[in-house]
PDB file of N, CA and C in Angstrom:
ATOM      1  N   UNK A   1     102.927  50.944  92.127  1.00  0.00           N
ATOM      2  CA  UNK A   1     103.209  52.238  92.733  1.00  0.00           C
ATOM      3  C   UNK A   1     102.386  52.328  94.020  1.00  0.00           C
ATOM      4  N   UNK A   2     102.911  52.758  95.344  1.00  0.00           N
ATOM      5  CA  UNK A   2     102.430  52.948  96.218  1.00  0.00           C
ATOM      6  C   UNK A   2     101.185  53.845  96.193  1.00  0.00           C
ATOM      7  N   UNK A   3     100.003  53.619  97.147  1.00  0.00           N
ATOM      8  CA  UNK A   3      99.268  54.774  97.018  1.00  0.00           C
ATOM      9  C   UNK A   3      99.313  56.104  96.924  1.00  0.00           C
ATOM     10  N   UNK A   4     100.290  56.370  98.433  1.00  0.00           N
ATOM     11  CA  UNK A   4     100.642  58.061  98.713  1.00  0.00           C
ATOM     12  C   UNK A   4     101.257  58.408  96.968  1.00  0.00           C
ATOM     13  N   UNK A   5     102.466  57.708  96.619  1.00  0.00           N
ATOM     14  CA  UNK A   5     102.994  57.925  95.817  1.00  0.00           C
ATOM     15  C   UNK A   5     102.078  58.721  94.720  1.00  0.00           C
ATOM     16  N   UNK A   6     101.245  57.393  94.602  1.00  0.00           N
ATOM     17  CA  UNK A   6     100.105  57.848  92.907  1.00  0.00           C
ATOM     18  C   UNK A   6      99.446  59.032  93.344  1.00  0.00           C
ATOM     19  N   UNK A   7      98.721  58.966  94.358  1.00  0.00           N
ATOM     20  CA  UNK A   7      98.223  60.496  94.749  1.00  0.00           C
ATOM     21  C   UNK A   7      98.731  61.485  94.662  1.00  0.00           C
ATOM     22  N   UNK A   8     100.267  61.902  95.326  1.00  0.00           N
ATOM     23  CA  UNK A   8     100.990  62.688  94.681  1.00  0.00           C
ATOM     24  C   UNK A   8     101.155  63.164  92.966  1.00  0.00           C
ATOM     25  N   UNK A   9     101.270  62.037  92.644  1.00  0.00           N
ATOM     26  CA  UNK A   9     101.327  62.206  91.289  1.00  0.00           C
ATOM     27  C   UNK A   9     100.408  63.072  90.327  1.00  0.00           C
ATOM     28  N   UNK A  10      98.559  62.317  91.122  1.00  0.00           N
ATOM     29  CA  UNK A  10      97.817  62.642  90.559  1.00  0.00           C
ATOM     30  C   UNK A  10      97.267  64.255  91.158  1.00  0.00           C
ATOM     31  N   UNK A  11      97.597  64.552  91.794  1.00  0.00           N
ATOM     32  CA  UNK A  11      97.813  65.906  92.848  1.00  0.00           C
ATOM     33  C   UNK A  11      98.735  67.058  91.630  1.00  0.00           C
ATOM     34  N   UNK A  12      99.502  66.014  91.157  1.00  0.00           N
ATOM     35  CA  UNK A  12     100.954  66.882  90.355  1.00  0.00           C
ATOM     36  C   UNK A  12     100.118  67.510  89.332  1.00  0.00           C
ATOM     37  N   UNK A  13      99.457  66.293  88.459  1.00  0.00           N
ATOM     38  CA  UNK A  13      99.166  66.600  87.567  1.00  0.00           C
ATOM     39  C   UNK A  13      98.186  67.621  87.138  1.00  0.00           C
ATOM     40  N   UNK A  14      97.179  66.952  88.367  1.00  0.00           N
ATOM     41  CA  UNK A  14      95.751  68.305  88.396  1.00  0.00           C
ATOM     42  C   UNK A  14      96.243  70.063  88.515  1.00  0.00           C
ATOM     43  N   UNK A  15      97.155  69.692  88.852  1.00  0.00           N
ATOM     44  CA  UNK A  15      97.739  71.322  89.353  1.00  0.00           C
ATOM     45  C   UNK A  15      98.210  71.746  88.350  1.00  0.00           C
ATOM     46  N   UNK A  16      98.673  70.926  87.661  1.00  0.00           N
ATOM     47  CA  UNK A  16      99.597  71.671  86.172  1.00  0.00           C
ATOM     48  C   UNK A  16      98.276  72.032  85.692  1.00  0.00           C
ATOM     49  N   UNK A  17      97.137  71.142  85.757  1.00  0.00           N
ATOM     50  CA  UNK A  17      96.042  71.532  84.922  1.00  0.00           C
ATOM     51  C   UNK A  17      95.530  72.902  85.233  1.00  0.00           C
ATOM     52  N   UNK A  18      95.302  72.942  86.351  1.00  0.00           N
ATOM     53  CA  UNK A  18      94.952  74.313  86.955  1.00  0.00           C
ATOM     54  C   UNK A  18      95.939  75.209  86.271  1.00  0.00           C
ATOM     55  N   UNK A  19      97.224  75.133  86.247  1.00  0.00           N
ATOM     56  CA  UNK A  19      98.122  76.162  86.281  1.00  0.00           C
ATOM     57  C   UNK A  19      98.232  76.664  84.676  1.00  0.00           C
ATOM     58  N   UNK A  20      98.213  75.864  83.541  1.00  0.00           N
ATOM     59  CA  UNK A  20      97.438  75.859  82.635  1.00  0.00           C
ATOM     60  C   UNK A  20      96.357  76.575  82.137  1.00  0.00           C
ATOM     61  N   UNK A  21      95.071  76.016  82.661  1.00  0.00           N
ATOM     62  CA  UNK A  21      94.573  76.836  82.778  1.00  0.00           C
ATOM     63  C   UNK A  21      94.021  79.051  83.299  1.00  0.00           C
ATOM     64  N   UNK A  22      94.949  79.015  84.437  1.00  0.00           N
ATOM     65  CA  UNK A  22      95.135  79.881  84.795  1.00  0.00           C
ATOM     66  C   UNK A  22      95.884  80.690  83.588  1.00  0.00           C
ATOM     67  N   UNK A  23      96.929  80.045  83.221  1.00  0.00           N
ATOM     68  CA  UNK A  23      98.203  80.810  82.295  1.00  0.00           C
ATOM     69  C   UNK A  23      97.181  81.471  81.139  1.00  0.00           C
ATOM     70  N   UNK A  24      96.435  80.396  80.736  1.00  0.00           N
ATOM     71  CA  UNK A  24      95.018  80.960  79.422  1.00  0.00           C
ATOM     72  C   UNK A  24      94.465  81.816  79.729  1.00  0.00           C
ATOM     73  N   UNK A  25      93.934  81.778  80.855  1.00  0.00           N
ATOM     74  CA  UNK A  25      92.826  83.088  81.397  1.00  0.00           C
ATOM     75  C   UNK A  25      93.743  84.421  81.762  1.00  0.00           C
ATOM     76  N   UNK A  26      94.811  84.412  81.961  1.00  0.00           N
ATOM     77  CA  UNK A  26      95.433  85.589  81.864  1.00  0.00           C
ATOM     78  C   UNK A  26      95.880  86.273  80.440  1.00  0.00           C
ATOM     79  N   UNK A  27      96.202  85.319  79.933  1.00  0.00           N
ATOM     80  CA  UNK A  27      96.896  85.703  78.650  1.00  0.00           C
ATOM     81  C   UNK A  27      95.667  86.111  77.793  1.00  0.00           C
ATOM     82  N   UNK A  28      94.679  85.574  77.952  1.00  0.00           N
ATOM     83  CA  UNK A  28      93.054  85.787  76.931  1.00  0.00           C
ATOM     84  C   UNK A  28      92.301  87.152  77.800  1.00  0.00           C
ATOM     85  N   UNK A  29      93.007  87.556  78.987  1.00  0.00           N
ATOM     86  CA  UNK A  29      92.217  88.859  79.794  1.00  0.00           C
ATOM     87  C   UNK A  29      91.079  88.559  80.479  1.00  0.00           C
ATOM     88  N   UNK A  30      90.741  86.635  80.333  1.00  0.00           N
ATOM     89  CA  UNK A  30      89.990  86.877  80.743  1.00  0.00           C
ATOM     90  C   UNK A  30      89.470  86.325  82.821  1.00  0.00           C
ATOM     91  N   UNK A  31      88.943  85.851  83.229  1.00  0.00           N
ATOM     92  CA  UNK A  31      88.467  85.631  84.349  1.00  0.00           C
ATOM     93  C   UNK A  31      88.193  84.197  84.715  1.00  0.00           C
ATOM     94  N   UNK A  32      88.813  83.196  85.505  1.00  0.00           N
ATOM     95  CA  UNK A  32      88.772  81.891  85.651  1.00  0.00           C
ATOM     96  C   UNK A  32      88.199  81.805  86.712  1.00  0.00           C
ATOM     97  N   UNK A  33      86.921  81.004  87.074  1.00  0.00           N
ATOM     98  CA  UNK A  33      86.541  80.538  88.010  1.00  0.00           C
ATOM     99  C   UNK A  33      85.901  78.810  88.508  1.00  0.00           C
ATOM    100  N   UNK A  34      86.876  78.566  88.866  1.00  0.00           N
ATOM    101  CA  UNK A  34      86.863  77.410  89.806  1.00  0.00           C
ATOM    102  C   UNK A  34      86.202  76.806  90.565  1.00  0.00           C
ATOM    103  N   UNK A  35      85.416  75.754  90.376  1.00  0.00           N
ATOM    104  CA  UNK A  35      84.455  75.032  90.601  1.00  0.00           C
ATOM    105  C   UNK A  35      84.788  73.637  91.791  1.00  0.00           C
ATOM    106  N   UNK A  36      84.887  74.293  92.861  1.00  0.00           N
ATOM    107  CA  UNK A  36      85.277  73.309  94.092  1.00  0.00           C
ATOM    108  C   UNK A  36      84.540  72.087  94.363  1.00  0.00           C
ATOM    109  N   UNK A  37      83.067  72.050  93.923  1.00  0.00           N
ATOM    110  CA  UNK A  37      82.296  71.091  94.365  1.00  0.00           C
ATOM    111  C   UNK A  37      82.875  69.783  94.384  1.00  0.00           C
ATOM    112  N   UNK A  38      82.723  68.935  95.053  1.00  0.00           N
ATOM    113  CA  UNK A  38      83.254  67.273  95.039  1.00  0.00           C
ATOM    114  C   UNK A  38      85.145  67.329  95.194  1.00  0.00           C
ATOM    115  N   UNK A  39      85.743  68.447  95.588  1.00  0.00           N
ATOM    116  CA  UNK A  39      86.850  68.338  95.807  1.00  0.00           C
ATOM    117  C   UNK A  39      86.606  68.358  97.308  1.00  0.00           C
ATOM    118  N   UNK A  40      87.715  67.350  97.575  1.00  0.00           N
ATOM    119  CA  UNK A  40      88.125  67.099  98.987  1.00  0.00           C
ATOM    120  C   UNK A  40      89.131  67.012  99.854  1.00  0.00           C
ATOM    121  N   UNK A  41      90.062  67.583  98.777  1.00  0.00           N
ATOM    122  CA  UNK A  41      91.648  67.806  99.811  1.00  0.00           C
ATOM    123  C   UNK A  41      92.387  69.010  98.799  1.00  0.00           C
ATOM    124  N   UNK A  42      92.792  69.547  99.458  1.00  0.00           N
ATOM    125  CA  UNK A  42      93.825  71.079  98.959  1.00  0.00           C
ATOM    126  C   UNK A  42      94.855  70.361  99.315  1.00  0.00           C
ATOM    127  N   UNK A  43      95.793  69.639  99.065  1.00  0.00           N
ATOM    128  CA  UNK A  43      97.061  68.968  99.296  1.00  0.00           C
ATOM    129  C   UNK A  43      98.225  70.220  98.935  1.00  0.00           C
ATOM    130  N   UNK A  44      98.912  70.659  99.367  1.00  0.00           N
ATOM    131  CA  UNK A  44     100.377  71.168  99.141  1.00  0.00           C
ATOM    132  C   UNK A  44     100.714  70.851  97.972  1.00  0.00           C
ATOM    133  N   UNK A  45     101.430  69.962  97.084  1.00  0.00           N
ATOM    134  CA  UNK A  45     101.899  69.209  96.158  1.00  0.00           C
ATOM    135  C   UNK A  45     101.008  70.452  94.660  1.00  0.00           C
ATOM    136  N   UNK A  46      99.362  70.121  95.250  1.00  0.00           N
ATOM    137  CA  UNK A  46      98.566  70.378  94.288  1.00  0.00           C
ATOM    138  C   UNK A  46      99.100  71.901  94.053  1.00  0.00           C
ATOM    139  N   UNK A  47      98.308  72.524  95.319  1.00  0.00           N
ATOM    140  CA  UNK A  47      98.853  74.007  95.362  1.00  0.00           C
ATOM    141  C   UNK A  47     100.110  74.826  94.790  1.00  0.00           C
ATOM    142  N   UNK A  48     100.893  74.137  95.199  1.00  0.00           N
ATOM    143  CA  UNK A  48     102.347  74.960  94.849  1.00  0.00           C
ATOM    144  C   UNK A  48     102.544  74.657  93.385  1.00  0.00           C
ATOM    145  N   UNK A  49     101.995  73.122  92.506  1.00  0.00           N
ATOM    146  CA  UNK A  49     102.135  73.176  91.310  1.00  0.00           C
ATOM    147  C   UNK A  49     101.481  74.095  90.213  1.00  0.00           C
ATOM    148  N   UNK A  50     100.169  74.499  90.786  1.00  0.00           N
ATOM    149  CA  UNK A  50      99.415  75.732  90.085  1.00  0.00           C
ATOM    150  C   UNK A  50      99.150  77.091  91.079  1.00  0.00           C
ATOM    151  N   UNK A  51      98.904  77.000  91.945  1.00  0.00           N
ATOM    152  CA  UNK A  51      98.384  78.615  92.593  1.00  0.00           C
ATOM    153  C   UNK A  51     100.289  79.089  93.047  1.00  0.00           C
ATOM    154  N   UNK A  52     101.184  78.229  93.463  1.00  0.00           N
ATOM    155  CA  UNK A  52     101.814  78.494  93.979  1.00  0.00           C
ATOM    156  C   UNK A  52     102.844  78.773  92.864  1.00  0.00           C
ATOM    157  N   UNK A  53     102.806  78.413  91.569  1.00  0.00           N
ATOM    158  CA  UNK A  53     103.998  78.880  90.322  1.00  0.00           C
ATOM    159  C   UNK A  53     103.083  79.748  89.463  1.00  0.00           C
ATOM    160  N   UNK A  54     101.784  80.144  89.597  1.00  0.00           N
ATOM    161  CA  UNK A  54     101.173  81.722  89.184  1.00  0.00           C
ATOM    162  C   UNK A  54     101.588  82.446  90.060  1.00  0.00           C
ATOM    163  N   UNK A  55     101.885  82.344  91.074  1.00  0.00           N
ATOM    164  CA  UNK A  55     102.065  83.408  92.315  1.00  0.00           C
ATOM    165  C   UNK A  55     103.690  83.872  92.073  1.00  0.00           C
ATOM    166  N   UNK A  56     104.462  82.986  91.342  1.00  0.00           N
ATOM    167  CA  UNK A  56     105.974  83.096  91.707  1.00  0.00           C
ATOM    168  C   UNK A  56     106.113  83.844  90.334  1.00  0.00           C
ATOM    169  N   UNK A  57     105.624  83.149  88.962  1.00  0.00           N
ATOM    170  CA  UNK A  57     105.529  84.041  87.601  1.00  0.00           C
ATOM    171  C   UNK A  57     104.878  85.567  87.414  1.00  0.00           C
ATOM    172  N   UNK A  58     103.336  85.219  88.223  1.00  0.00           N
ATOM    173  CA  UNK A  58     102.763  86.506  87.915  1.00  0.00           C
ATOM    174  C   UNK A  58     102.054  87.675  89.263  1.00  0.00           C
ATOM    175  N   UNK A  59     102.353  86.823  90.221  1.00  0.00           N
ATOM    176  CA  UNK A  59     102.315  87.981  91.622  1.00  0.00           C
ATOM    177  C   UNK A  59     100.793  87.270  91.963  1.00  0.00           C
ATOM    178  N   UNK A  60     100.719  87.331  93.353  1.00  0.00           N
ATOM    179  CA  UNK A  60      99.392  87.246  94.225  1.00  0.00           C
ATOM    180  C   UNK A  60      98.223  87.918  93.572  1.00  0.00           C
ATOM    181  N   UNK A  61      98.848  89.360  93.379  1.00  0.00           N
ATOM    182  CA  UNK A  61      97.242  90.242  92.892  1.00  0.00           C
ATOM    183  C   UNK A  61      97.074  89.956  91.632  1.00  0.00           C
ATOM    184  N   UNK A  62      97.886  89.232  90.769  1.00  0.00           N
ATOM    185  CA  UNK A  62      97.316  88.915  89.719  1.00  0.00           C
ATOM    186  C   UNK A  62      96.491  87.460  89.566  1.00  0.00           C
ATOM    187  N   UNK A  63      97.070  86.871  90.376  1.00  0.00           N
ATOM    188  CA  UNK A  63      96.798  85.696  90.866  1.00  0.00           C
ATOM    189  C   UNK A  63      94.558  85.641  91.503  1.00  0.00           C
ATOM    190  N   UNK A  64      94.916  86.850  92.523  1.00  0.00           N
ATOM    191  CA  UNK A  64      93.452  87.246  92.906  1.00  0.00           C
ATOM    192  C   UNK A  64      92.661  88.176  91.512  1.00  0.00           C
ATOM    193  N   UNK A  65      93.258  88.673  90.493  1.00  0.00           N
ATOM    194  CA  UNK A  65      92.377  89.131  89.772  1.00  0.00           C
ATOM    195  C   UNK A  65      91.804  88.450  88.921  1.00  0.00           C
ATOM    196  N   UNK A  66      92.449  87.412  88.494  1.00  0.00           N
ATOM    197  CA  UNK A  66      91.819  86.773  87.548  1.00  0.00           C
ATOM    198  C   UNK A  66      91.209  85.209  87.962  1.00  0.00           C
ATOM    199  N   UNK A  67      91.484  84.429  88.771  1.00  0.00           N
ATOM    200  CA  UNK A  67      90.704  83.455  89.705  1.00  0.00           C
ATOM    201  C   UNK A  67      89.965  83.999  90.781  1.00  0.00           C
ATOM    202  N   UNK A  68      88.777  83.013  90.473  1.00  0.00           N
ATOM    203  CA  UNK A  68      87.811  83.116  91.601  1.00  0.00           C
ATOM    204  C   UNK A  68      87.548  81.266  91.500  1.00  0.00           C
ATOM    205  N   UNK A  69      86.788  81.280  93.137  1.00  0.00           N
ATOM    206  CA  UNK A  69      86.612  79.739  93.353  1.00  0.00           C
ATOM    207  C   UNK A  69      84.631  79.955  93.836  1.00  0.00           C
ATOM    208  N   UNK A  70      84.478  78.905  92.992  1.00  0.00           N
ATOM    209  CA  UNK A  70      83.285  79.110  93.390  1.00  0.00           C
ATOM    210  C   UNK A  70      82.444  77.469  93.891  1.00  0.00           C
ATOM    211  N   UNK A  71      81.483  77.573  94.302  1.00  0.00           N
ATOM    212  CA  UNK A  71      80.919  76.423  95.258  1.00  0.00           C
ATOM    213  C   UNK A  71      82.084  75.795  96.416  1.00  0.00           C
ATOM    214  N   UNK A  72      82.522  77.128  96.970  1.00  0.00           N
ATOM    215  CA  UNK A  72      83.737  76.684  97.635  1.00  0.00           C
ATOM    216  C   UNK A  72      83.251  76.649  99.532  1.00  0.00           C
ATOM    217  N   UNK A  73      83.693  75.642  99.912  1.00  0.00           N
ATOM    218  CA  UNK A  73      83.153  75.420 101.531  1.00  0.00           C
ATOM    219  C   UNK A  73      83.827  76.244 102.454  1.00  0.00           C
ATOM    220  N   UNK A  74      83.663  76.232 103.536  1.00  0.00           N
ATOM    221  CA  UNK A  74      84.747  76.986 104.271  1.00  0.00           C
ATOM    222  C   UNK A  74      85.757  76.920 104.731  1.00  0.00           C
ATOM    223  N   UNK A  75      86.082  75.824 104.636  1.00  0.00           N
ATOM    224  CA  UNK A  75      86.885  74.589 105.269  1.00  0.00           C
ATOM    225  C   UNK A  75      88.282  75.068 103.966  1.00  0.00           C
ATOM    226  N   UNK A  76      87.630  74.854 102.851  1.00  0.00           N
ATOM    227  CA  UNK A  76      88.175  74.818 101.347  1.00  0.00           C
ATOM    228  C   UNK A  76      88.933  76.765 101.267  1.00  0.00           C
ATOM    229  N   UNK A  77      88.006  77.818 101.794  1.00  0.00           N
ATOM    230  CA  UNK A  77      88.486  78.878 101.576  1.00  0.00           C
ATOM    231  C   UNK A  77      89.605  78.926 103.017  1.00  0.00           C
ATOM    232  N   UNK A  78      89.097  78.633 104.094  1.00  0.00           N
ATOM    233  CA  UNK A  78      90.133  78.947 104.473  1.00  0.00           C
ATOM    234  C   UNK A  78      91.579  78.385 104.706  1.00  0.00           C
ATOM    235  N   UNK A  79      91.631  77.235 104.036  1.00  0.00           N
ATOM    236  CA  UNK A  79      93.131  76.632 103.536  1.00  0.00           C
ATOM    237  C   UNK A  79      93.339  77.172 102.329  1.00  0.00           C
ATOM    238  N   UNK A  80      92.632  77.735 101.331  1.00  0.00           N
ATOM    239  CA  UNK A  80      93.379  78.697 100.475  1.00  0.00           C
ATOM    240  C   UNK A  80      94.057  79.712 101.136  1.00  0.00           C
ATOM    241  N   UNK A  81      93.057  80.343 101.896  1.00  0.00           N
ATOM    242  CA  UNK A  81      93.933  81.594 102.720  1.00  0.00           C
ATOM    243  C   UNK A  81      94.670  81.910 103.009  1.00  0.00           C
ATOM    244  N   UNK A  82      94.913  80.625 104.017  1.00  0.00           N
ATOM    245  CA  UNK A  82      96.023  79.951 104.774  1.00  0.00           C
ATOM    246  C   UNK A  82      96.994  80.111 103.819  1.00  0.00           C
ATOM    247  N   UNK A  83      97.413  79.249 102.732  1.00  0.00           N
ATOM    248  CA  UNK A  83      98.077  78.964 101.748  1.00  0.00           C
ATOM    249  C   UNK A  83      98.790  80.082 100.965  1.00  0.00           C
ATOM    250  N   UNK A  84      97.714  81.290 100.959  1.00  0.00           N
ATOM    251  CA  UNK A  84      98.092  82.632 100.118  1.00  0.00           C
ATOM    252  C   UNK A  84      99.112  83.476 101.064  1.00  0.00           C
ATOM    253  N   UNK A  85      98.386  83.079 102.649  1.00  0.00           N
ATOM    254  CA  UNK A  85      99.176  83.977 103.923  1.00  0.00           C
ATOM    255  C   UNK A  85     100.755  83.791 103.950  1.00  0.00           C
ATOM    256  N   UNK A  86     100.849  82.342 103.860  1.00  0.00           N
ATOM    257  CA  UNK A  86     102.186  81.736 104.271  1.00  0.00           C
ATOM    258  C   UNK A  86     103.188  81.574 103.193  1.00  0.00           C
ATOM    259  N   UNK A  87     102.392  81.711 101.423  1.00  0.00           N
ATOM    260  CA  UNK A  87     103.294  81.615 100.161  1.00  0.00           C
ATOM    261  C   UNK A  87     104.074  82.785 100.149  1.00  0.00           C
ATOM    262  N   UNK A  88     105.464  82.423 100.122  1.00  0.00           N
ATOM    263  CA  UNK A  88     106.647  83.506 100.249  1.00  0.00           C
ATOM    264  C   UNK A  88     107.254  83.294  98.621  1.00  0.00           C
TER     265      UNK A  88
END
């Protein structure tokens, strides 16, 4: 398998994990926070598989009430931003 390819893949998968996760912390009431350290790319692929199919199931503000990201750089918040601005 090509590199890009596997990366994608492995991009796919982490996101379901996230998204997963997320689905628990809503359904349990409770509050997920996200631990950025040693991450180094916000890829698209990743995004839209978890922040971007909570956003389409359960709305942005629910999305912001119950995730938070923490040890997050700036670089890292503001391509979330980005990401939240432009998700239609």
């Amino acid at each position: 398998m090509n590199t890009a390819l596997q990366q994608s893949k492995d991009y796919s998968v982490a996101g379901q994990y996230l998204y997963k996760s997320i689905k628990e912390a809503i359904a349990n009431n409770d509050r997920l926070s996200v631990d950025m350290d040693g991450v180094t790319s916000l890829p698209s692929v990743f995004l839209n598989v978890s922040l971007g199919r909570i956003i389409d199931e359960e709305g942005k503000d629910k999305l912001k009430q119950y995730v938070g990201f923490v040890k997050i750089t700036k670089q890292q918040a503001l391509r979330l931003r980005d990401y939240l601005q432009r998700y239609n």
